[in-house]
Protein backbone atom coordinates (compact mmCIF):
# COMPACT_ATOMS: atom_id res chain seq x y z
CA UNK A 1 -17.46 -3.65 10.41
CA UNK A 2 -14.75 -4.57 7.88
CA UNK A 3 -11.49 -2.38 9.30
CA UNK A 4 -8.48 -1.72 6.75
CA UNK A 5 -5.48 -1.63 8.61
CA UNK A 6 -2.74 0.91 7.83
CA UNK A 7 0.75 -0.70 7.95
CA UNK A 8 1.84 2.43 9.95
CA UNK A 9 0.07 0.99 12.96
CA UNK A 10 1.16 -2.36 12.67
CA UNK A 11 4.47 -1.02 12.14
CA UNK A 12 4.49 1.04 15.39
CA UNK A 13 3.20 -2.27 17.79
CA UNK A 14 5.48 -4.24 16.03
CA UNK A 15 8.79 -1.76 16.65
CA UNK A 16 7.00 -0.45 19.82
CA UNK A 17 7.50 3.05 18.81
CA UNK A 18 7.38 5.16 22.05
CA UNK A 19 5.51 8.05 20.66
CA UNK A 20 2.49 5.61 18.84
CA UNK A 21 2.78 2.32 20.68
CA UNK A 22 -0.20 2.73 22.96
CA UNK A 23 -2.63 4.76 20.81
CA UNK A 24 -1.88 2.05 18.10
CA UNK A 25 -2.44 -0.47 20.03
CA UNK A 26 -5.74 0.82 21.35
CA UNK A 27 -6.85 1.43 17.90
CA UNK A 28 -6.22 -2.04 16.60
CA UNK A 29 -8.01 -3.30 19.65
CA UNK A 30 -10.99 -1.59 19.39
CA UNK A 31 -11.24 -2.33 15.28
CA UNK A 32 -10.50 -5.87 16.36
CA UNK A 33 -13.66 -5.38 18.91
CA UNK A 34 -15.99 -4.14 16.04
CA UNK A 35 -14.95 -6.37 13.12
CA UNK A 36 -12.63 -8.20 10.69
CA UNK A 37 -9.18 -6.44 10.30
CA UNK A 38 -8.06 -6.22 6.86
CA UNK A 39 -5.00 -5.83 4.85
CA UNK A 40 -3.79 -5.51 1.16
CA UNK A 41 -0.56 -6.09 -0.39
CA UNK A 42 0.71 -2.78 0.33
CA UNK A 43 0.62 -3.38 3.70
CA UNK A 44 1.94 -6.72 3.59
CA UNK A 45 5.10 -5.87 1.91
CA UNK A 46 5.43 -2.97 4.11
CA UNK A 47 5.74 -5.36 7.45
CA UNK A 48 7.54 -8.24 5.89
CA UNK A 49 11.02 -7.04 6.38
CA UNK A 50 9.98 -6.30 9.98
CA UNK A 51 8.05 -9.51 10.51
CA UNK A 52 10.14 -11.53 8.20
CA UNK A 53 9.06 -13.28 5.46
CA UNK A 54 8.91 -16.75 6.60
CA UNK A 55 6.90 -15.51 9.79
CA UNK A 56 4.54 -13.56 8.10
CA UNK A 57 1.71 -15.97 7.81
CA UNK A 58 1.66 -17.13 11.31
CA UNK A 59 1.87 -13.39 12.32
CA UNK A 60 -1.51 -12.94 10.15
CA UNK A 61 -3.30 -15.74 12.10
CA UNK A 62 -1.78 -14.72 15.36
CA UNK A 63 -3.17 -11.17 14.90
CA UNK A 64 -6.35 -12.02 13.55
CA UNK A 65 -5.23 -10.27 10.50
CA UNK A 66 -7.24 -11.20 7.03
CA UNK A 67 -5.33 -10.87 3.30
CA UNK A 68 -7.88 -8.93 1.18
CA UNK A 69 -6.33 -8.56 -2.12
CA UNK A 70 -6.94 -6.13 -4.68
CA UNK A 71 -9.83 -7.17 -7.35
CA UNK A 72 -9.86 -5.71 -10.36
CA UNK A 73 -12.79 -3.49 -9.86
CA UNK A 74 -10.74 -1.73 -7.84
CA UNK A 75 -7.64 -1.20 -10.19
CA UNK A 76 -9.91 0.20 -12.45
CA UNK A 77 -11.57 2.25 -9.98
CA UNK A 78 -8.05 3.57 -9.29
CA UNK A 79 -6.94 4.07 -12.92
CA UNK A 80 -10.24 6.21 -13.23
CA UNK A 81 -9.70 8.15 -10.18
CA UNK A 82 -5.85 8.96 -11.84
CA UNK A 83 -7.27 9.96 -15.30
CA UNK A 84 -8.96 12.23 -13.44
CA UNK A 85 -6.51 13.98 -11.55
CA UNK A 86 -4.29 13.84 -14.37
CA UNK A 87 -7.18 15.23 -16.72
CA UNK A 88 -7.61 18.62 -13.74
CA UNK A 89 -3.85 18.95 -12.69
CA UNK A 90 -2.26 18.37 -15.93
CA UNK A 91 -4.19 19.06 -18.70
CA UNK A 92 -1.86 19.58 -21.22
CA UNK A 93 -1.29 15.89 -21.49
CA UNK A 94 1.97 13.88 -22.58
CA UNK A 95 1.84 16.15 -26.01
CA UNK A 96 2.06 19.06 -23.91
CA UNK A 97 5.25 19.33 -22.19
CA UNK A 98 8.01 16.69 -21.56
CA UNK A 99 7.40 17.78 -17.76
CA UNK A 100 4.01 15.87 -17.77
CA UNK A 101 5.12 12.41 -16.35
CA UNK A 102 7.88 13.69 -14.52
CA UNK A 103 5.32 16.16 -12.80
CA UNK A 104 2.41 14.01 -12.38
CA UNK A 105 2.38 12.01 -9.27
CA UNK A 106 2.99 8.54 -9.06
CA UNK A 107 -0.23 6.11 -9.15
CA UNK A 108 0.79 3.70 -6.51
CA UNK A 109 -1.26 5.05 -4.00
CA UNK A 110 -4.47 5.02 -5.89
CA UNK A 111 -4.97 1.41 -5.64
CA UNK A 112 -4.55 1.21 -1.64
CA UNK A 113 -7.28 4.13 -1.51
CA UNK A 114 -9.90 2.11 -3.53
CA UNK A 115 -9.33 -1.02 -2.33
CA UNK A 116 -10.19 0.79 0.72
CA UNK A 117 -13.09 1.88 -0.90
CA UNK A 118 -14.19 -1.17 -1.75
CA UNK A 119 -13.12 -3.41 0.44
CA UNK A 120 -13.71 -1.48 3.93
CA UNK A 121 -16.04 0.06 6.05
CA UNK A 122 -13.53 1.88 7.80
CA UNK A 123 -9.62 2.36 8.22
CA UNK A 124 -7.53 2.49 11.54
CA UNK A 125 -4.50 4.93 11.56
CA UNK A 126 -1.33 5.45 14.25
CA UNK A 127 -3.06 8.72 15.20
CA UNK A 128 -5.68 6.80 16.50
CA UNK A 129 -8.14 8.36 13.43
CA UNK A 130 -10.78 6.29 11.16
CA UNK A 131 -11.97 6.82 8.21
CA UNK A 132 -15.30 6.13 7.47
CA UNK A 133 -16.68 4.94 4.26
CA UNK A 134 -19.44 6.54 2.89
CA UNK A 135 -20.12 3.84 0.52
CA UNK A 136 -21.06 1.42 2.61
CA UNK A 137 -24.66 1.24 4.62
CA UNK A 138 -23.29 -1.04 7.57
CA UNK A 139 -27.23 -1.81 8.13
CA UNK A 140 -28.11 -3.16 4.53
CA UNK A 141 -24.52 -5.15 4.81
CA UNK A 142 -24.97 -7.21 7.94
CA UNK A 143 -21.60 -5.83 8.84
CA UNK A 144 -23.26 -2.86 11.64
């Protein structure tokens, strides 16, 4: 199993939150159990001030933590995905209304969810929740 890691968690071990410490660090350690823990840049740049930059790739090998970065399958995949929301939610378009782009949500987090797609069997949150990805057939992968 291929776990994406959401900086959230990493966050909360690494400040030892008192309300998400434990159930963070039981969810790391059981994705660590079944897998490879993975990470993209969002992450990344989301512990680096906390980690600090010149620390950042020891903490990686220290935590068993593997860099995954975004291909450009799944760029596209997330420039698709916002065509289509912008295509539903805001059909009117940029000739439509000068509210269009100031309405329309921002992209950025439409790369991070298809990496995940793409890149992950599953994802590990500071609730203790995964997400399960539907696209991938963990007996066909060798990853089960």
């Amino acid at each position: 199993m291929r776990t994406a890691v959401d900086s959230s968690v990493l966050l909360d071990v690494l400040i030892a939150d008192p309300r998400f410490v434990e159930p963070s660090e039981q969810s790391l350690r059981r994705a660590a159990g079944e897998g490879a823990l993975l990470l993209c840049e969002c992450v990344l740049a989301e512990i680096t001030p906390v980690v600090g930059a010149s620390a950042i790739d020891e903490f990686l090998a220290d935590w068993n933590l593997a860099f995954v970065p975004s291909t450009i399958a799944s760029a596209k995949l997330a420039g698709e995905m916002y065509q289509i929301l912008l295509a539903t939610q805001y059909p009117t378009g940029p000739a439509g209304g000068s509210g269009f782009f100031s309405s329309a949500p921002t992209p950025c987090v439409w790369p991070i969810g298809c990496w995940l797609g793409i890149e992950a069997t599953t994802e590990t949150t500071s609730s203790g929740s995964a997400w399960s990805n539907p696209r991938w057939d963990a007996s066909s992968t060798g990853d089960a």
